[in-house]
PDB file of N, CA and C in Angstrom:
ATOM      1  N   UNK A   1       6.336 -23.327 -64.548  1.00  0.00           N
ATOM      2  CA  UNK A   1       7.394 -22.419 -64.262  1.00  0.00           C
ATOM      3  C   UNK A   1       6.996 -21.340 -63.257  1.00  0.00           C
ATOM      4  N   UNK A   2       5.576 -20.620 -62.855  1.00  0.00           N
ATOM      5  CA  UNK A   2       5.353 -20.452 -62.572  1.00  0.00           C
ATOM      6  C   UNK A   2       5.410 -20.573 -60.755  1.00  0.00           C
ATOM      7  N   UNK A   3       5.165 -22.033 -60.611  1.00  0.00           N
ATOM      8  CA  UNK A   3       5.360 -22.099 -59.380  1.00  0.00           C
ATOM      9  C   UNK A   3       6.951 -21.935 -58.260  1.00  0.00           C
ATOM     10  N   UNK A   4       7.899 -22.126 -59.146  1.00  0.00           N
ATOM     11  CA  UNK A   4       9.258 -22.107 -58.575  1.00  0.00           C
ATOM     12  C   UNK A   4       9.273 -20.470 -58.360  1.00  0.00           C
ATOM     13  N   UNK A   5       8.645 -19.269 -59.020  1.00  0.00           N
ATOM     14  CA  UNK A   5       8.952 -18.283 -58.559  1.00  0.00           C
ATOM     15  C   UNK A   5       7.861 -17.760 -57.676  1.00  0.00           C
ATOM     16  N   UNK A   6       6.740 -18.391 -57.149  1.00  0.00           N
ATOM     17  CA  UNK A   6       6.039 -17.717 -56.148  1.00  0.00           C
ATOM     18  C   UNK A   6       6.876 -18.555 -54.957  1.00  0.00           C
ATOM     19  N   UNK A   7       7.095 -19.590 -54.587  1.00  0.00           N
ATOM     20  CA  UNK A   7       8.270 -20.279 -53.824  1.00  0.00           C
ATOM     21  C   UNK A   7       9.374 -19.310 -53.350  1.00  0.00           C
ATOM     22  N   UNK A   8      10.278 -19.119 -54.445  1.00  0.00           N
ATOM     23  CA  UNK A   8      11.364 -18.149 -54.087  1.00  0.00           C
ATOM     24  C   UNK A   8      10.913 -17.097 -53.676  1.00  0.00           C
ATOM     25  N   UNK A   9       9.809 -16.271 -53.914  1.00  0.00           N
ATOM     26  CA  UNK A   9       9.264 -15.053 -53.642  1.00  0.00           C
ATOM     27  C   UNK A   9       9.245 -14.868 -51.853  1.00  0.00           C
ATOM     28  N   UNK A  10       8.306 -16.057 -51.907  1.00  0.00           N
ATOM     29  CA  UNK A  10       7.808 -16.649 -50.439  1.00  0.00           C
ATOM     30  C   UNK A  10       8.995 -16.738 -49.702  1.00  0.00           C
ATOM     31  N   UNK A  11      10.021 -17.470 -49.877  1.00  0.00           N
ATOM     32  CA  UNK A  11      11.268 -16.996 -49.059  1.00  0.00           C
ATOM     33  C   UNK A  11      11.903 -16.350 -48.992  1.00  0.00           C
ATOM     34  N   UNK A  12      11.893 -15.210 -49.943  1.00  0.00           N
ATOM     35  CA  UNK A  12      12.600 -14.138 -49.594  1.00  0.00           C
ATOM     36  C   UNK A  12      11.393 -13.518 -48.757  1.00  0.00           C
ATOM     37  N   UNK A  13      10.928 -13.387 -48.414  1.00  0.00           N
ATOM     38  CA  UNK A  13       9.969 -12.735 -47.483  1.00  0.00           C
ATOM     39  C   UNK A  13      10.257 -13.302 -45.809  1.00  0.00           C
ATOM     40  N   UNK A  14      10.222 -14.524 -45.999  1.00  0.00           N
ATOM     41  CA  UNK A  14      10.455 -15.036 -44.641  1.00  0.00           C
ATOM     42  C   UNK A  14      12.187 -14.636 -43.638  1.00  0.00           C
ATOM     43  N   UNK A  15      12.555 -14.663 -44.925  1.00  0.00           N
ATOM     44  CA  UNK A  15      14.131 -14.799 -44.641  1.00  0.00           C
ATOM     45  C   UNK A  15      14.281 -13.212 -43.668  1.00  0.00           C
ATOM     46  N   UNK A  16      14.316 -12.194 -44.171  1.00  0.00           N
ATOM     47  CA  UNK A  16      13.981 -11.064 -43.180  1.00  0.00           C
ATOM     48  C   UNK A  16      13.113 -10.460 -42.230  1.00  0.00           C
ATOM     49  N   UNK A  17      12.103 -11.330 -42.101  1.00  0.00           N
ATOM     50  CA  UNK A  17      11.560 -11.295 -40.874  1.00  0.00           C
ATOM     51  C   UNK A  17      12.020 -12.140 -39.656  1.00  0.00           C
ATOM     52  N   UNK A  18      12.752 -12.935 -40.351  1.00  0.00           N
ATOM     53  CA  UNK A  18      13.174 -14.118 -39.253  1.00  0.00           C
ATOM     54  C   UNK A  18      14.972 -12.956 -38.648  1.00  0.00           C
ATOM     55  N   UNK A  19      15.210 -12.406 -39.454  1.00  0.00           N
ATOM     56  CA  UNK A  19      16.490 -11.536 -39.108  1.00  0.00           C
ATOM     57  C   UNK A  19      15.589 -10.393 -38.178  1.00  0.00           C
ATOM     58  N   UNK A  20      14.451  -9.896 -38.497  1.00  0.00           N
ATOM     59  CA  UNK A  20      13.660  -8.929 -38.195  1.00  0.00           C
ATOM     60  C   UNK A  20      13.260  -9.029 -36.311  1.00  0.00           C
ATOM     61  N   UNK A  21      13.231 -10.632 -35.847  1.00  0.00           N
ATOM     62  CA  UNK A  21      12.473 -10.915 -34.782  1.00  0.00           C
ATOM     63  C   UNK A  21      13.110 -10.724 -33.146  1.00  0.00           C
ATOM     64  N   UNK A  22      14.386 -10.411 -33.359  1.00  0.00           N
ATOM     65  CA  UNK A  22      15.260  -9.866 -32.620  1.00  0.00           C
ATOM     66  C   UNK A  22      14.897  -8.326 -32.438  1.00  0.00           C
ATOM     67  N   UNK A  23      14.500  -7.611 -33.177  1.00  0.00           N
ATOM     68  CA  UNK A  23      13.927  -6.351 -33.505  1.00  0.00           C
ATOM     69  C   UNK A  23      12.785  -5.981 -32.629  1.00  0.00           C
ATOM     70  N   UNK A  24      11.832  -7.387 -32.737  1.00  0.00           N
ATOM     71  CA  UNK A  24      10.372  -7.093 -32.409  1.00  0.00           C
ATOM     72  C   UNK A  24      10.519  -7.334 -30.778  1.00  0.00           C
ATOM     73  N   UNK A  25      11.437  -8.195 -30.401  1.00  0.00           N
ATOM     74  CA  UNK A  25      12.129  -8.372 -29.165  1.00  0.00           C
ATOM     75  C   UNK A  25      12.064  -7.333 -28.133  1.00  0.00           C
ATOM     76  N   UNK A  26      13.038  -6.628 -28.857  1.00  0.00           N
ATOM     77  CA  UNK A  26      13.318  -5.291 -28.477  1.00  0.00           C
ATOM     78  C   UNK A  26      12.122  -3.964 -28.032  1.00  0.00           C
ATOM     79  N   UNK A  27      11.669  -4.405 -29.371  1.00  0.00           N
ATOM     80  CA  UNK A  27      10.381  -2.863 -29.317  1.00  0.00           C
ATOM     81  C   UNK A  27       9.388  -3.634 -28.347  1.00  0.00           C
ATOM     82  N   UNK A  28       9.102  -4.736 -28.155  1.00  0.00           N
ATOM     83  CA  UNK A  28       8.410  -5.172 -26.731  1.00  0.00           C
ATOM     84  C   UNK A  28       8.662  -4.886 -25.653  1.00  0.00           C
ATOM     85  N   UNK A  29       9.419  -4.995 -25.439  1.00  0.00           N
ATOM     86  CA  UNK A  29      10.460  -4.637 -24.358  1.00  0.00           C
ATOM     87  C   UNK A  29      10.308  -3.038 -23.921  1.00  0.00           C
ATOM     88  N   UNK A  30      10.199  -2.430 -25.061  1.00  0.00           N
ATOM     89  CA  UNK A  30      10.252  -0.779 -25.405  1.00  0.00           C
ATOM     90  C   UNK A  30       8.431  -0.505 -24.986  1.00  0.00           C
ATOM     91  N   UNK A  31       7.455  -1.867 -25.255  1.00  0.00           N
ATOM     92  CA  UNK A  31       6.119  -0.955 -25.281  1.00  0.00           C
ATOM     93  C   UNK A  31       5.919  -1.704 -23.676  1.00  0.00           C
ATOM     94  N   UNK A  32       6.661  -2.276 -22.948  1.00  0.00           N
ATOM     95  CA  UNK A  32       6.482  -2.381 -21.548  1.00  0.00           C
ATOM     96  C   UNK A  32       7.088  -1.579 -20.481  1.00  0.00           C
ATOM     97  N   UNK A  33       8.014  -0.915 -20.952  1.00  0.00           N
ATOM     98  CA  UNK A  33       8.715   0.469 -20.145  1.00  0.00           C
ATOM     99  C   UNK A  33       7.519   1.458 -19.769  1.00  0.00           C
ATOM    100  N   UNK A  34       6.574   1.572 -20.490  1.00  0.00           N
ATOM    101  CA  UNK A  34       5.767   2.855 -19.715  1.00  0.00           C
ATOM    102  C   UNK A  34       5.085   2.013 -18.453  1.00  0.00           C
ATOM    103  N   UNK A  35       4.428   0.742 -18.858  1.00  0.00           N
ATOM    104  CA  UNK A  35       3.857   0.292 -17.802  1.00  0.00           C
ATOM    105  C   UNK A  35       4.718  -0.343 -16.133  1.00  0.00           C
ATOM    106  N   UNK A  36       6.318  -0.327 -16.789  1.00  0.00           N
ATOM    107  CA  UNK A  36       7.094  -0.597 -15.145  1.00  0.00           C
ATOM    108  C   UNK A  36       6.898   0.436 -14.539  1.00  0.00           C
ATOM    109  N   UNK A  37       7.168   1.390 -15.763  1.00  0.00           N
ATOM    110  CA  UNK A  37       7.617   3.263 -15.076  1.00  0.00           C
ATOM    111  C   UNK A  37       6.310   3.258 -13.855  1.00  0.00           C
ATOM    112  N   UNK A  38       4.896   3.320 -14.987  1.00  0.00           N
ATOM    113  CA  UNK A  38       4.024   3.685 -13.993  1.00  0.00           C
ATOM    114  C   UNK A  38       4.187   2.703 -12.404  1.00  0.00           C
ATOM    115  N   UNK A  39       4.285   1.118 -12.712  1.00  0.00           N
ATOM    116  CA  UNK A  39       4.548   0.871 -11.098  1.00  0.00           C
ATOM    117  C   UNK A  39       5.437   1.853 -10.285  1.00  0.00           C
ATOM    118  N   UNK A  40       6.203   1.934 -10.862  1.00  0.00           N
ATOM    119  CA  UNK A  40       7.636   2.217 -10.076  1.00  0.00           C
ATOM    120  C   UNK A  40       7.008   3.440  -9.482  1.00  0.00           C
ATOM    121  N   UNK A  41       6.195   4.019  -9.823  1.00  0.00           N
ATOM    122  CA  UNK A  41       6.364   5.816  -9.584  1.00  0.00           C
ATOM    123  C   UNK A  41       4.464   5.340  -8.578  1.00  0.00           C
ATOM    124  N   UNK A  42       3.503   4.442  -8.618  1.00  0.00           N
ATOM    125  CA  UNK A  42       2.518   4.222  -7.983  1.00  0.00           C
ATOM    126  C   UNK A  42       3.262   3.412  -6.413  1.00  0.00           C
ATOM    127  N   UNK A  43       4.088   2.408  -6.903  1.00  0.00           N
ATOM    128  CA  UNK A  43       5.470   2.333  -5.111  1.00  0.00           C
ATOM    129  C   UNK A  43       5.428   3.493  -4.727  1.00  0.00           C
ATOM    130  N   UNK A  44       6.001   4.084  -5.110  1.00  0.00           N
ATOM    131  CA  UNK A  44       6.756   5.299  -4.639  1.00  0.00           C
ATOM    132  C   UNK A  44       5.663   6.776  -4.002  1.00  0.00           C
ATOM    133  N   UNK A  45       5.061   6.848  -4.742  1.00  0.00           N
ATOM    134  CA  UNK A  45       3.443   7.364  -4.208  1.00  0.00           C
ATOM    135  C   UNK A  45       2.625   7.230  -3.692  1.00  0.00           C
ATOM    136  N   UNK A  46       2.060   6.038  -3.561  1.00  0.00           N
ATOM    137  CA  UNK A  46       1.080   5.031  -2.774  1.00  0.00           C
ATOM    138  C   UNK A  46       1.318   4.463  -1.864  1.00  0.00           C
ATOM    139  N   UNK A  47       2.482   3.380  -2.138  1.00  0.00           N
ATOM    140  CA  UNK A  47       2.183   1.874  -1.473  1.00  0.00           C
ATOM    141  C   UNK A  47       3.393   2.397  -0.616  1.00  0.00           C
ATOM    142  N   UNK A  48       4.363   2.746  -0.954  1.00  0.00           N
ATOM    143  CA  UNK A  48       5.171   3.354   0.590  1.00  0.00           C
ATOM    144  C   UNK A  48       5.133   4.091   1.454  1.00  0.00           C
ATOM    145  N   UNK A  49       4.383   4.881   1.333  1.00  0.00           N
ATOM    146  CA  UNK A  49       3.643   6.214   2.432  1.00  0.00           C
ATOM    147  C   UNK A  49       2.732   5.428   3.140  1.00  0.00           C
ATOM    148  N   UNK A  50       2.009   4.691   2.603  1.00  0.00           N
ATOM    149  CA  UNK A  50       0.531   3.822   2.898  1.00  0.00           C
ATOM    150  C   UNK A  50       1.764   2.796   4.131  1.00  0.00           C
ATOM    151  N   UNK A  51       2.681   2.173   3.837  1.00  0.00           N
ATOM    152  CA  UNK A  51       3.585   1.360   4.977  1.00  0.00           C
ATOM    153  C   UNK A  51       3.939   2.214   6.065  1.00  0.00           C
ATOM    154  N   UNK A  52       4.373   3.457   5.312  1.00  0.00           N
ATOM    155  CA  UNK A  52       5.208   3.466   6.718  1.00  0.00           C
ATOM    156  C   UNK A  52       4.339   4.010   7.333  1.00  0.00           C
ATOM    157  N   UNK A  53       3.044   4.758   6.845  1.00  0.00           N
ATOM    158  CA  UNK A  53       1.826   5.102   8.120  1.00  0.00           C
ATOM    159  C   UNK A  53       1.615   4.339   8.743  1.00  0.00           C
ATOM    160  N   UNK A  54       0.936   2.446   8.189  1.00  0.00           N
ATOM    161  CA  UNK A  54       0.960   1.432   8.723  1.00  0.00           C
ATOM    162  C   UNK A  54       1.771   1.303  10.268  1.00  0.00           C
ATOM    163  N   UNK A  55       2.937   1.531   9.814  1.00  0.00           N
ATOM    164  CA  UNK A  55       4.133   0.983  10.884  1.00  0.00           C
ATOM    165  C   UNK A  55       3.960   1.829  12.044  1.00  0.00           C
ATOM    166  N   UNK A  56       3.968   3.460  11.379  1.00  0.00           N
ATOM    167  CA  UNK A  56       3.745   4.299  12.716  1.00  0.00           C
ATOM    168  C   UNK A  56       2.750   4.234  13.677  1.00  0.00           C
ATOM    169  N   UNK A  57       1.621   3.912  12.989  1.00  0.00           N
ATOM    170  CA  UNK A  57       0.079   3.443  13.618  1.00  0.00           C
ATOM    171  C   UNK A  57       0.373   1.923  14.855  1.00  0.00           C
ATOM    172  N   UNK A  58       1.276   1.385  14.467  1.00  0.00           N
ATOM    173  CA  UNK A  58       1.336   0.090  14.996  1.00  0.00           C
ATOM    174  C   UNK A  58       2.138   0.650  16.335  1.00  0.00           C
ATOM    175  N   UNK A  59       3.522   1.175  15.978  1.00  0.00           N
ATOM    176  CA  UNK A  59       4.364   1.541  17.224  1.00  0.00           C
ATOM    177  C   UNK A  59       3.771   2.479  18.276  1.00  0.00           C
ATOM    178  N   UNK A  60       2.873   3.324  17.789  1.00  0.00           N
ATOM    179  CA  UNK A  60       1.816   4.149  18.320  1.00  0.00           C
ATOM    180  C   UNK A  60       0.853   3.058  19.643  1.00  0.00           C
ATOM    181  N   UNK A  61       0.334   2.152  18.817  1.00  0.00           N
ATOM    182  CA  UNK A  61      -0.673   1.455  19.360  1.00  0.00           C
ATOM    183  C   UNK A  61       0.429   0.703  20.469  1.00  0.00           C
ATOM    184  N   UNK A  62       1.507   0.351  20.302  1.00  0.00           N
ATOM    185  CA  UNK A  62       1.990  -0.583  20.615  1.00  0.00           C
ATOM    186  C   UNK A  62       2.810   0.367  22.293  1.00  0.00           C
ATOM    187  N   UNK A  63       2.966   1.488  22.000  1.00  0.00           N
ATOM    188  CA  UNK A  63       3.093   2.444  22.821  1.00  0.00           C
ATOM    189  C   UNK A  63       2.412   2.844  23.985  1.00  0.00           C
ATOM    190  N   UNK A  64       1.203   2.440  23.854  1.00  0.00           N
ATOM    191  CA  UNK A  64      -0.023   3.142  24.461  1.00  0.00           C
ATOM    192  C   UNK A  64       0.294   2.181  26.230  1.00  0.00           C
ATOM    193  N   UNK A  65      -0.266   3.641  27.236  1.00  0.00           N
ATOM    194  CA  UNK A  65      -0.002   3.189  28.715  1.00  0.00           C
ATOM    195  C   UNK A  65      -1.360   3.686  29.230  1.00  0.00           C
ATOM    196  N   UNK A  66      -1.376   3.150  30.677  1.00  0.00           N
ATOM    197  CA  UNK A  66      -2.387   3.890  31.307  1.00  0.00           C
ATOM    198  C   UNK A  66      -2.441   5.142  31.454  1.00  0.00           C
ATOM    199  N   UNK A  67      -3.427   5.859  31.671  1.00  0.00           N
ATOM    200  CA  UNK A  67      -3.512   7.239  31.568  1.00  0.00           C
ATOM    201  C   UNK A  67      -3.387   8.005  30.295  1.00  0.00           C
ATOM    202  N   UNK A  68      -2.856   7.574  29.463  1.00  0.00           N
ATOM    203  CA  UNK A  68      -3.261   8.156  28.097  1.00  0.00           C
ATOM    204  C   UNK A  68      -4.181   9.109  27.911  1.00  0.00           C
ATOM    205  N   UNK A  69      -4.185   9.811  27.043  1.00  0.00           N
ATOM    206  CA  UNK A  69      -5.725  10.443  26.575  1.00  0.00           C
ATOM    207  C   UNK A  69      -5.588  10.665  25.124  1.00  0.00           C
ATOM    208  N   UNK A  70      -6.444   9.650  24.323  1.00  0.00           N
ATOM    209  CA  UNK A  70      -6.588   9.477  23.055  1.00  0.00           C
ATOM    210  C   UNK A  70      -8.018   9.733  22.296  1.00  0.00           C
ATOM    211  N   UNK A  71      -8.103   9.376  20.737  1.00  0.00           N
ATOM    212  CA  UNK A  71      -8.687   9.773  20.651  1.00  0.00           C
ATOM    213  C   UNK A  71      -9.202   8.793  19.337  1.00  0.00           C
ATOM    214  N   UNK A  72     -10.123   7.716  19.069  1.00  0.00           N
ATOM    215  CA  UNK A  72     -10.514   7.068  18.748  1.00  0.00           C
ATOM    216  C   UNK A  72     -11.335   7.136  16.934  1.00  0.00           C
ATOM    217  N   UNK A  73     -11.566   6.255  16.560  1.00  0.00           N
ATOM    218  CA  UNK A  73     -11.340   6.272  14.948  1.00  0.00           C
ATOM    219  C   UNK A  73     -13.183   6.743  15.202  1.00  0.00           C
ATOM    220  N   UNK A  74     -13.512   6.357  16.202  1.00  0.00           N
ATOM    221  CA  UNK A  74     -15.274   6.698  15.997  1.00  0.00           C
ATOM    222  C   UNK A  74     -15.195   7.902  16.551  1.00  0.00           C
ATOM    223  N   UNK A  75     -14.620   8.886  16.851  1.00  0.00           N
ATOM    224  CA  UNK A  75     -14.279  10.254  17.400  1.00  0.00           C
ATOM    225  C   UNK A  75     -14.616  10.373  19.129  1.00  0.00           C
ATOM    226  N   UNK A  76     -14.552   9.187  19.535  1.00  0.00           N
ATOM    227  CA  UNK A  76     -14.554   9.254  21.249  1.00  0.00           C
ATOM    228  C   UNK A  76     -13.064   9.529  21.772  1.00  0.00           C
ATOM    229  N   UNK A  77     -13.353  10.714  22.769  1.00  0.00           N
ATOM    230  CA  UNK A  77     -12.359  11.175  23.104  1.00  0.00           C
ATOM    231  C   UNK A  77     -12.526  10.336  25.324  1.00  0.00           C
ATOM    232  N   UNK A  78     -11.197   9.890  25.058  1.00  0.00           N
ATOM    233  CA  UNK A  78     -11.073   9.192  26.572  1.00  0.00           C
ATOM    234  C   UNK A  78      -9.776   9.112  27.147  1.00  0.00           C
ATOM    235  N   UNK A  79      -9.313   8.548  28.444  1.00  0.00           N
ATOM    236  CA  UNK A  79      -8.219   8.082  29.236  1.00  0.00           C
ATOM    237  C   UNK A  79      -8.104   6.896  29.589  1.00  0.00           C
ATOM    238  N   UNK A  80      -7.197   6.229  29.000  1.00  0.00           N
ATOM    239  CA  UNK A  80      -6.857   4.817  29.063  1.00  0.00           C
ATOM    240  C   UNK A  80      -6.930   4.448  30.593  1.00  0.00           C
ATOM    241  N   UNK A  81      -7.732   3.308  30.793  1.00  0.00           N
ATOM    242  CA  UNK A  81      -7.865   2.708  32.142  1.00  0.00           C
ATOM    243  C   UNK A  81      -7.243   1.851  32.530  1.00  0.00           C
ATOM    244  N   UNK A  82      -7.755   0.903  31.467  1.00  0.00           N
ATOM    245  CA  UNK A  82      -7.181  -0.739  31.509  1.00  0.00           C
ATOM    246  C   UNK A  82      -7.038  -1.326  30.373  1.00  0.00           C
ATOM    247  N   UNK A  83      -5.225  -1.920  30.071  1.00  0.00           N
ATOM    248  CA  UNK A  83      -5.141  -2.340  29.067  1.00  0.00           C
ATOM    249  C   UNK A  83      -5.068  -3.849  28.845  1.00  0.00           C
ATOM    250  N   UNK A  84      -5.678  -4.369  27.809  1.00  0.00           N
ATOM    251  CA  UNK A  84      -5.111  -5.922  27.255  1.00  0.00           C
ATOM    252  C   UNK A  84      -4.700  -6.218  25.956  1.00  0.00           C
ATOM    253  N   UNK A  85      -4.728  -7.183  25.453  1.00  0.00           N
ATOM    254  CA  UNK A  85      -3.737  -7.659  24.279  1.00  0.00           C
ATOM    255  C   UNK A  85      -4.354  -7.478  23.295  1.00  0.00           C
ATOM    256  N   UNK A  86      -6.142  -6.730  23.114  1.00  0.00           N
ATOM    257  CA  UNK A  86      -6.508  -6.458  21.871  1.00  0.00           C
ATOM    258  C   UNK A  86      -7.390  -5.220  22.083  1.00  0.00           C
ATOM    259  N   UNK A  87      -8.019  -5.310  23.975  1.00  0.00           N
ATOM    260  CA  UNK A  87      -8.684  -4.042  23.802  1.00  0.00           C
ATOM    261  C   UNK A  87      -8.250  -3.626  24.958  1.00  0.00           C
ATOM    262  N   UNK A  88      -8.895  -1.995  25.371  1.00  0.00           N
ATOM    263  CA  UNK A  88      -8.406  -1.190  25.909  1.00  0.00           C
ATOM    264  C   UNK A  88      -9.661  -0.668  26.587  1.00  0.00           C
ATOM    265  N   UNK A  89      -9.874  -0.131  28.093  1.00  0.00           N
ATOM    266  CA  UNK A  89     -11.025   0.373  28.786  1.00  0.00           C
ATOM    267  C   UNK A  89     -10.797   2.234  28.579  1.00  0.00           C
ATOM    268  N   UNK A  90     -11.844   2.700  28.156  1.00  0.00           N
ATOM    269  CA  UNK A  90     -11.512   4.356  28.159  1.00  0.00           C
ATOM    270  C   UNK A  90     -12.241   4.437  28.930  1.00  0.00           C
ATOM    271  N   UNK A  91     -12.060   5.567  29.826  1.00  0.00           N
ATOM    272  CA  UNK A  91     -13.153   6.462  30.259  1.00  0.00           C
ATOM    273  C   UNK A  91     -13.004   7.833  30.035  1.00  0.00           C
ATOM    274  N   UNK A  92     -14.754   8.117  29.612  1.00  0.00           N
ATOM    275  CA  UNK A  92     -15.051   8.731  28.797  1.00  0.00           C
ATOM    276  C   UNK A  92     -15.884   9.963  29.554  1.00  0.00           C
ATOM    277  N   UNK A  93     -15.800   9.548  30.811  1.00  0.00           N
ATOM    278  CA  UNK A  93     -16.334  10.627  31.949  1.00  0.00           C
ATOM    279  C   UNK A  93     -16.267  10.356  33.872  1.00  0.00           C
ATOM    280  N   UNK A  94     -16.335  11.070  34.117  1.00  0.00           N
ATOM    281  CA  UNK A  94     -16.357   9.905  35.364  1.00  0.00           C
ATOM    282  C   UNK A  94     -17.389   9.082  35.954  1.00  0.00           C
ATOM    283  N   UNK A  95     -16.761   8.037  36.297  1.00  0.00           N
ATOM    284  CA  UNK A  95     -17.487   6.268  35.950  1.00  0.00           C
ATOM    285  C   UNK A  95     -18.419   6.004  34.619  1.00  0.00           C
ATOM    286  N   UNK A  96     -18.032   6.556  33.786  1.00  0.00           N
ATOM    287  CA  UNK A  96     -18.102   5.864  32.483  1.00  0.00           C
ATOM    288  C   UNK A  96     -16.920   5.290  31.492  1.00  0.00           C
ATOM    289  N   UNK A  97     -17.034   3.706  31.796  1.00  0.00           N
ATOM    290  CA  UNK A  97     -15.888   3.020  30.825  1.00  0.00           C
ATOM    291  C   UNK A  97     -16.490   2.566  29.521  1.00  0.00           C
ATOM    292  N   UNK A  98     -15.734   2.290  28.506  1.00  0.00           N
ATOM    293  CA  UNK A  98     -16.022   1.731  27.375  1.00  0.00           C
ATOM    294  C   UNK A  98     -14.533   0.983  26.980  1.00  0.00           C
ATOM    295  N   UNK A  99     -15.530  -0.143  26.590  1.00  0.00           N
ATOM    296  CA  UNK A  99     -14.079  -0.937  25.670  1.00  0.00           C
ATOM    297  C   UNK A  99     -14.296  -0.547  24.488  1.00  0.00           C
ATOM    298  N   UNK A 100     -12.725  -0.627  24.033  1.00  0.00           N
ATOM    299  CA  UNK A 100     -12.780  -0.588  22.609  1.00  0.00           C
ATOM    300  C   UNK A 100     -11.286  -1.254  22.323  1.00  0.00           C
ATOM    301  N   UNK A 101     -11.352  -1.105  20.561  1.00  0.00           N
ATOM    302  CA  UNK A 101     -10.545  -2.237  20.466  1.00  0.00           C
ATOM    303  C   UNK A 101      -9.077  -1.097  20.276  1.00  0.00           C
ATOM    304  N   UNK A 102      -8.014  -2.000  20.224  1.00  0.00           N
ATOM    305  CA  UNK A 102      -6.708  -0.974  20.371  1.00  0.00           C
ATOM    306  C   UNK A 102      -6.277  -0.594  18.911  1.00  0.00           C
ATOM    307  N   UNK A 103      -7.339  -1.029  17.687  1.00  0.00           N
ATOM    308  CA  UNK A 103      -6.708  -0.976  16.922  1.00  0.00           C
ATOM    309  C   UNK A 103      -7.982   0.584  15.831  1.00  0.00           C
ATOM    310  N   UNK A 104      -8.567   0.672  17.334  1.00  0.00           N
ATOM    311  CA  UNK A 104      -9.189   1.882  17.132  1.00  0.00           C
ATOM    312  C   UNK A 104      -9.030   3.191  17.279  1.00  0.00           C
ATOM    313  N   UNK A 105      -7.954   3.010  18.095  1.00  0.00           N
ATOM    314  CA  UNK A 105      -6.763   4.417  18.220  1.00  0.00           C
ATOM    315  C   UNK A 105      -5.969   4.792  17.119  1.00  0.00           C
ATOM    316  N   UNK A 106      -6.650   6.157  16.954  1.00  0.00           N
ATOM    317  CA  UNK A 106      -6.153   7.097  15.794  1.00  0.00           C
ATOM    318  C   UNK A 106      -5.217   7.992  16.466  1.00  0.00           C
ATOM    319  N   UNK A 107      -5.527   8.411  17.127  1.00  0.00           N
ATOM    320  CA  UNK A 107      -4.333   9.413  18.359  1.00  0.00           C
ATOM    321  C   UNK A 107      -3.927   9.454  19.385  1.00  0.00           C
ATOM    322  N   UNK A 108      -2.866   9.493  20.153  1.00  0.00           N
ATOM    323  CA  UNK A 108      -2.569  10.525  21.284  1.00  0.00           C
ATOM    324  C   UNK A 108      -2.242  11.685  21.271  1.00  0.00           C
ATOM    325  N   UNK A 109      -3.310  12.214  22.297  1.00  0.00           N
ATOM    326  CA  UNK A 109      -3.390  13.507  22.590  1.00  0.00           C
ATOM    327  C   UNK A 109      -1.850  13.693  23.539  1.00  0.00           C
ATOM    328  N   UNK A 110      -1.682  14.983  23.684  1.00  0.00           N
ATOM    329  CA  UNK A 110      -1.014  15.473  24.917  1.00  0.00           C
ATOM    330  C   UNK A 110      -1.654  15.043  26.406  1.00  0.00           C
ATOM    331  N   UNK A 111      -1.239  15.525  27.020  1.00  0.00           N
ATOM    332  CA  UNK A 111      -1.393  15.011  28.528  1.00  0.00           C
ATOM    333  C   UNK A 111      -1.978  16.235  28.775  1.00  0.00           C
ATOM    334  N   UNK A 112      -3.139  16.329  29.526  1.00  0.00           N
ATOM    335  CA  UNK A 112      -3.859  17.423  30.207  1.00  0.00           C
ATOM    336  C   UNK A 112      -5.171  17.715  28.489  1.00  0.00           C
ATOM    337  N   UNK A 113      -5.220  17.109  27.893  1.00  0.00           N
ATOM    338  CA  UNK A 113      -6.216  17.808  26.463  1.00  0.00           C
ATOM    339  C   UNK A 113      -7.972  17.940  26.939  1.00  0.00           C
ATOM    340  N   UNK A 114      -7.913  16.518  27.665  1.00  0.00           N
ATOM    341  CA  UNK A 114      -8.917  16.052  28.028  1.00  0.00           C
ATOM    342  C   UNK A 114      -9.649  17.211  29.524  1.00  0.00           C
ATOM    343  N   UNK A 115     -10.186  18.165  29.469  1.00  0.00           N
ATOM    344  CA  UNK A 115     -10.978  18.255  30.839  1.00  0.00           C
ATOM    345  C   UNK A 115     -12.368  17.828  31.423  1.00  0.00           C
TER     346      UNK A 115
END
């Protein structure tokens, strides 16, 4: 006799957890909200400022003419001589050229910076 009521016991136990699992659904759902939040707000802080510098850096580079006077990621300051499709001739004094690459330009200066 014994055994028919640990049986019934046993299903009443199951029976409301199985109503319960829709529940647990939910509160999952609930313990992954902090971790979207944080993406959402590391986009928004990070990774989009970090683009559109990207972009400006590019239209910048993509900008660049003879005569320029820029100013280079290794801190050489020069006037664009001669340009090509990846590097660029500075000079850096008179009759001193250097190549470098175009994707080493951190700035343009104004016109006249350089004396």
């Amino acid at each position: 006799m014994e055994l028919p009521v640990f049986i019934s016991s046993a299903f009443a136990q199951t029976a409301p957890a199985a109503a319960a699992a829709g529940g647990d659904m939910q509160s999952s759902l609930m313990s992954m909200l902090p971790l979207v939040l944080m993406f959402v707000v590391l986009y928004f802080v990070m990774i989009r400022p970090q683009m559109r510098k990207q972009k400006e850096h590019r239209t910048m580079i993509e900008a660049l003419a003879k005569g320029d006077e820029i100013v280079t990621s290794g801190g050489l300051l020069g006037k664009v001589t001669k340009m090509g499709d990846s590097y660029l001739s500075l000079e850096v004094a008179n009759g001193v050229e250097l190549q470098v690459q175009r994707s080493a330009v951190v700035q343009v200066l104004p016109k006249g910076s350089i004396k």
